[in-house]
N, C-alpha and C. Protein backbone atom coordinates (compact mmCIF):
# COMPACT_ATOMS: atom_id res chain seq x y z
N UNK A 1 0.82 -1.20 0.00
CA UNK A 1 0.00 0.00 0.00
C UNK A 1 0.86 1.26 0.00
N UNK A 2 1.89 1.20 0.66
CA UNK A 2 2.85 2.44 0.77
C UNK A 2 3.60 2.76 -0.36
N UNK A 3 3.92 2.07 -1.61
CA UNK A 3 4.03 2.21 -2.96
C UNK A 3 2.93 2.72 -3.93
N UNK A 4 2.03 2.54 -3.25
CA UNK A 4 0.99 3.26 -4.17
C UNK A 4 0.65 4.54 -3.88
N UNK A 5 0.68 4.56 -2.51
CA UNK A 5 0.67 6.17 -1.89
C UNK A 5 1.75 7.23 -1.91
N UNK A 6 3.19 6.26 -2.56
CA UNK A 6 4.30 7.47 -2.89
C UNK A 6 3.55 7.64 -4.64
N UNK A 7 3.15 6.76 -5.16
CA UNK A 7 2.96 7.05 -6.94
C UNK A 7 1.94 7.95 -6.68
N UNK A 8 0.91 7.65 -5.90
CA UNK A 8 -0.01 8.84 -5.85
C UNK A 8 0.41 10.44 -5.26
N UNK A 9 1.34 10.39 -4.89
CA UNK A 9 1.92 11.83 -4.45
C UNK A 9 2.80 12.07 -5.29
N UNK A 10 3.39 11.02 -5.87
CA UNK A 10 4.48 11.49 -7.10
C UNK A 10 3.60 12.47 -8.03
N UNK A 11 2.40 11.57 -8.39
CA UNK A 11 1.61 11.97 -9.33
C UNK A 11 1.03 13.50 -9.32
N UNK A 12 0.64 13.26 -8.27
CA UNK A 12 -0.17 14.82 -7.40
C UNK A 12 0.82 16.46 -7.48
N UNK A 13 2.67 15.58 -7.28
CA UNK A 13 3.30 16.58 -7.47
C UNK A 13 3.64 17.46 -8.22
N UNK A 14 3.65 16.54 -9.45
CA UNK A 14 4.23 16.45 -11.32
C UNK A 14 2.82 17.00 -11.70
N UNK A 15 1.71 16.57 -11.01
CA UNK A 15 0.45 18.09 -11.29
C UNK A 15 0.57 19.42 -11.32
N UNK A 16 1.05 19.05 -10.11
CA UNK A 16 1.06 21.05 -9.02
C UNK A 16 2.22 21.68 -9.51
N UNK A 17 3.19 20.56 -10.20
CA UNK A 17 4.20 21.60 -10.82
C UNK A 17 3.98 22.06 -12.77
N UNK A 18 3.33 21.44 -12.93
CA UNK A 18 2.55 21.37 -14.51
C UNK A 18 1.84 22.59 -14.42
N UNK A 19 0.69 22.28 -13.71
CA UNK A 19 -0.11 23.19 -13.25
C UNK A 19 0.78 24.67 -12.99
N UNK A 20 1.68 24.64 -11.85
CA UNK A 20 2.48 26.22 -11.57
C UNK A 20 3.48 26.37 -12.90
N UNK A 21 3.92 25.78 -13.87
CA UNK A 21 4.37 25.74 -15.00
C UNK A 21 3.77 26.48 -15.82
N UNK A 22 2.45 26.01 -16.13
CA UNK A 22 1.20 26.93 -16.93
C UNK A 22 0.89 28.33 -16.47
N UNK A 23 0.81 28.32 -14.98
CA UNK A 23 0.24 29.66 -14.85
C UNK A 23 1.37 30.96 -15.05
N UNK A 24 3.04 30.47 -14.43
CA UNK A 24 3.93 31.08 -14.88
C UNK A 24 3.68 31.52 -16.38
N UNK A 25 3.42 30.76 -17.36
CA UNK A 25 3.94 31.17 -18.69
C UNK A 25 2.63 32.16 -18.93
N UNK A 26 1.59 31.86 -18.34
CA UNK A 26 0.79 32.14 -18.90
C UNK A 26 0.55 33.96 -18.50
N UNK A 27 1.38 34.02 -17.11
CA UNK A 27 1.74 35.63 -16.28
C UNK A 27 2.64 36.21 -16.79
N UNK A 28 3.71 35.36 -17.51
CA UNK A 28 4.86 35.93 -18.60
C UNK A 28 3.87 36.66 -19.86
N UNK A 29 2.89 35.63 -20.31
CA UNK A 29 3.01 36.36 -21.78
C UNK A 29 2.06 37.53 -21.24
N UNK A 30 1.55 37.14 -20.30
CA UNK A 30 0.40 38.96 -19.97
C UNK A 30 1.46 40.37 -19.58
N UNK A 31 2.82 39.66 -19.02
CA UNK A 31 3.63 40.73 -19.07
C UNK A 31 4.33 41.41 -20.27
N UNK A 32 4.00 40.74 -21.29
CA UNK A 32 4.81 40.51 -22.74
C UNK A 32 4.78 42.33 -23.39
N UNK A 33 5.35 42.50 -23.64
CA UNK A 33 5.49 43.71 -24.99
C UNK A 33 5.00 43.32 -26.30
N UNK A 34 3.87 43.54 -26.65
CA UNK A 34 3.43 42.60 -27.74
C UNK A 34 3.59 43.85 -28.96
N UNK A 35 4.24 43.70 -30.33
CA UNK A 35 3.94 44.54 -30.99
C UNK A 35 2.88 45.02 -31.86
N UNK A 36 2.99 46.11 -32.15
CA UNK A 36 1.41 46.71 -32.81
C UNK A 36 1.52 46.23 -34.34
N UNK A 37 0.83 46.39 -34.94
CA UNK A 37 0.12 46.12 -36.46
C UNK A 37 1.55 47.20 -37.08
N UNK A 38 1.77 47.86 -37.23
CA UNK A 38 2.43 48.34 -37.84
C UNK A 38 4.23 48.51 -37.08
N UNK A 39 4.29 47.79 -35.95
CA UNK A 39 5.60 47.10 -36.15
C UNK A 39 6.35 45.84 -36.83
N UNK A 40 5.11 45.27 -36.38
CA UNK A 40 4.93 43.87 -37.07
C UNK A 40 5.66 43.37 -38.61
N UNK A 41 4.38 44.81 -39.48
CA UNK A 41 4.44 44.93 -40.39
C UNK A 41 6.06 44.96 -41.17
N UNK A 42 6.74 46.47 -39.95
CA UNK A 42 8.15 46.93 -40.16
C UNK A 42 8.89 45.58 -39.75
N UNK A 43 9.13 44.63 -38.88
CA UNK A 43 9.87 43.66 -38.81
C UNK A 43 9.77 42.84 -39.94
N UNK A 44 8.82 42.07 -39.91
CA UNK A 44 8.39 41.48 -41.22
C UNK A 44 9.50 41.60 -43.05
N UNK A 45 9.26 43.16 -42.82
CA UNK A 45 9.56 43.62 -43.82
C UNK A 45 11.24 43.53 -43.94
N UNK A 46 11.66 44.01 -42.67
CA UNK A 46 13.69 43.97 -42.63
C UNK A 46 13.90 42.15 -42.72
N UNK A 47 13.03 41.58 -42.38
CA UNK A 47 13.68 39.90 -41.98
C UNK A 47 13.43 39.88 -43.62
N UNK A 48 12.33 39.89 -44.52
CA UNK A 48 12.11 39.55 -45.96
C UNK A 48 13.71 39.89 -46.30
N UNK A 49 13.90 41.56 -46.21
CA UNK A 49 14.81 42.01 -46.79
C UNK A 49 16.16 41.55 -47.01
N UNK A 50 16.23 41.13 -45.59
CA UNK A 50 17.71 40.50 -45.22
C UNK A 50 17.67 39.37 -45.99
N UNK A 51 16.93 38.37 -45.87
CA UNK A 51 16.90 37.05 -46.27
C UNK A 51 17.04 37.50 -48.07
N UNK A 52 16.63 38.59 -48.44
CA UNK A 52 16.39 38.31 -50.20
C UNK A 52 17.96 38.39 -50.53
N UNK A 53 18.29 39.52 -49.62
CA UNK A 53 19.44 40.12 -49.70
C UNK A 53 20.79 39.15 -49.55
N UNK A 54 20.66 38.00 -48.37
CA UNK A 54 21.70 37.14 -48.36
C UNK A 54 21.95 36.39 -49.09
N UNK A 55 20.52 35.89 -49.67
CA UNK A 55 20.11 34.94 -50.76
C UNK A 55 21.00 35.22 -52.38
N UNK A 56 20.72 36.55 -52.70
CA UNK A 56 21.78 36.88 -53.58
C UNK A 56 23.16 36.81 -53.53
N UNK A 57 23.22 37.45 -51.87
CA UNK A 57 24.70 36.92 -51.86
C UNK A 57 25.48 36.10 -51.58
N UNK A 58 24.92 35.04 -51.55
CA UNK A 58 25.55 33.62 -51.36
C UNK A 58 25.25 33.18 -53.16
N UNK A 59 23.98 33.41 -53.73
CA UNK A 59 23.74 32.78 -55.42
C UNK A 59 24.73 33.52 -55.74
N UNK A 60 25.60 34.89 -55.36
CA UNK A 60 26.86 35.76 -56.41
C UNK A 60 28.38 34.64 -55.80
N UNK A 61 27.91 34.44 -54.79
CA UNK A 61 29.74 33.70 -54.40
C UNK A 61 29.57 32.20 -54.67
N UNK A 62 27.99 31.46 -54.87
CA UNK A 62 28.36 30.55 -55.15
C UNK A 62 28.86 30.06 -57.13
N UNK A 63 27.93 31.15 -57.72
CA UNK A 63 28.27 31.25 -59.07
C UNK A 63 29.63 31.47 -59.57
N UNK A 64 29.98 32.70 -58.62
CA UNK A 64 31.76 33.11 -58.59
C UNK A 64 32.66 31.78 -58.11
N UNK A 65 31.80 30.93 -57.49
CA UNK A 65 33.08 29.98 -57.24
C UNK A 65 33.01 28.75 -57.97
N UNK A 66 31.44 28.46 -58.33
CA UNK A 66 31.77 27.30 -59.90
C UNK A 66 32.41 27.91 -60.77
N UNK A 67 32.21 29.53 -61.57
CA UNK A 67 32.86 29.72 -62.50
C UNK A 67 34.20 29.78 -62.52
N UNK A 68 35.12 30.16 -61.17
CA UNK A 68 36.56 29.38 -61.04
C UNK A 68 37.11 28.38 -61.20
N UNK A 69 36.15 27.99 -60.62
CA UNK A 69 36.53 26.09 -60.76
C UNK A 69 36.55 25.65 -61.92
N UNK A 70 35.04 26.26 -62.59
CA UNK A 70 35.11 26.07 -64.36
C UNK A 70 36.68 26.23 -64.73
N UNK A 71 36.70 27.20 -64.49
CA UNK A 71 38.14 28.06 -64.85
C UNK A 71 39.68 27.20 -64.99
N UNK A 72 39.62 26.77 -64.05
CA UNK A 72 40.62 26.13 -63.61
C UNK A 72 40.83 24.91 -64.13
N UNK A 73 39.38 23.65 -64.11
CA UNK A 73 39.42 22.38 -64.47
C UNK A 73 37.84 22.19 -64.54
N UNK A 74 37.78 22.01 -65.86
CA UNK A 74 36.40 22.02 -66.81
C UNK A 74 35.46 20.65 -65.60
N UNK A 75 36.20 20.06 -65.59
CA UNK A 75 35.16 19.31 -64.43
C UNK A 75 35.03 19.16 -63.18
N UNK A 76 35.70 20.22 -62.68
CA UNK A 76 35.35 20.70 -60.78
C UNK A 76 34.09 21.62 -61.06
N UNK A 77 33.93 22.26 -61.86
CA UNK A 77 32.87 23.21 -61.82
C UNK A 77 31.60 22.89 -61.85
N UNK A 78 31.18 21.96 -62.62
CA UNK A 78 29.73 21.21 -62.70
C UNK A 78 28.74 21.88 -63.71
């Protein structure tokens, strides 16, 4: 019987801490800085930017570096 009454308090504990788990996060996000419609918008817009922007510049160094390779030995380049 005394094995069942530690699983049942195990159990009860791994509740109350689930439970105080939830309500924490849930007092975090009410503390949150949430942004408005038109920050949003402005973040949105720099992350697109960046990403189009890296995107090219990795397609310019990776082109620049098959066409070396071309350069060098007609079949390193691909």
């Amino acid at each position: 019987m005394n094995f069942f009454r530690r699983i049942g308090r195990w159990f009860a504990r791994a509740y109350r801490s689930i439970a105080q788990f939830f309500r924490e996060v849930a007092h975090e996000l009410r503390r949150s800085h949430w942004p408005t419609r038109q920050e949003l918008i402005n973040y949105t817009a720099v992350v697109v930017i960046a990403v189009v922007v890296l995107a090219v510049v990795i397609f310019a160094f990776d082109t620049g570096i098959r066409a070396g390779l071309n350069a060098l030995h007609p079949s390193l380049g691909g």
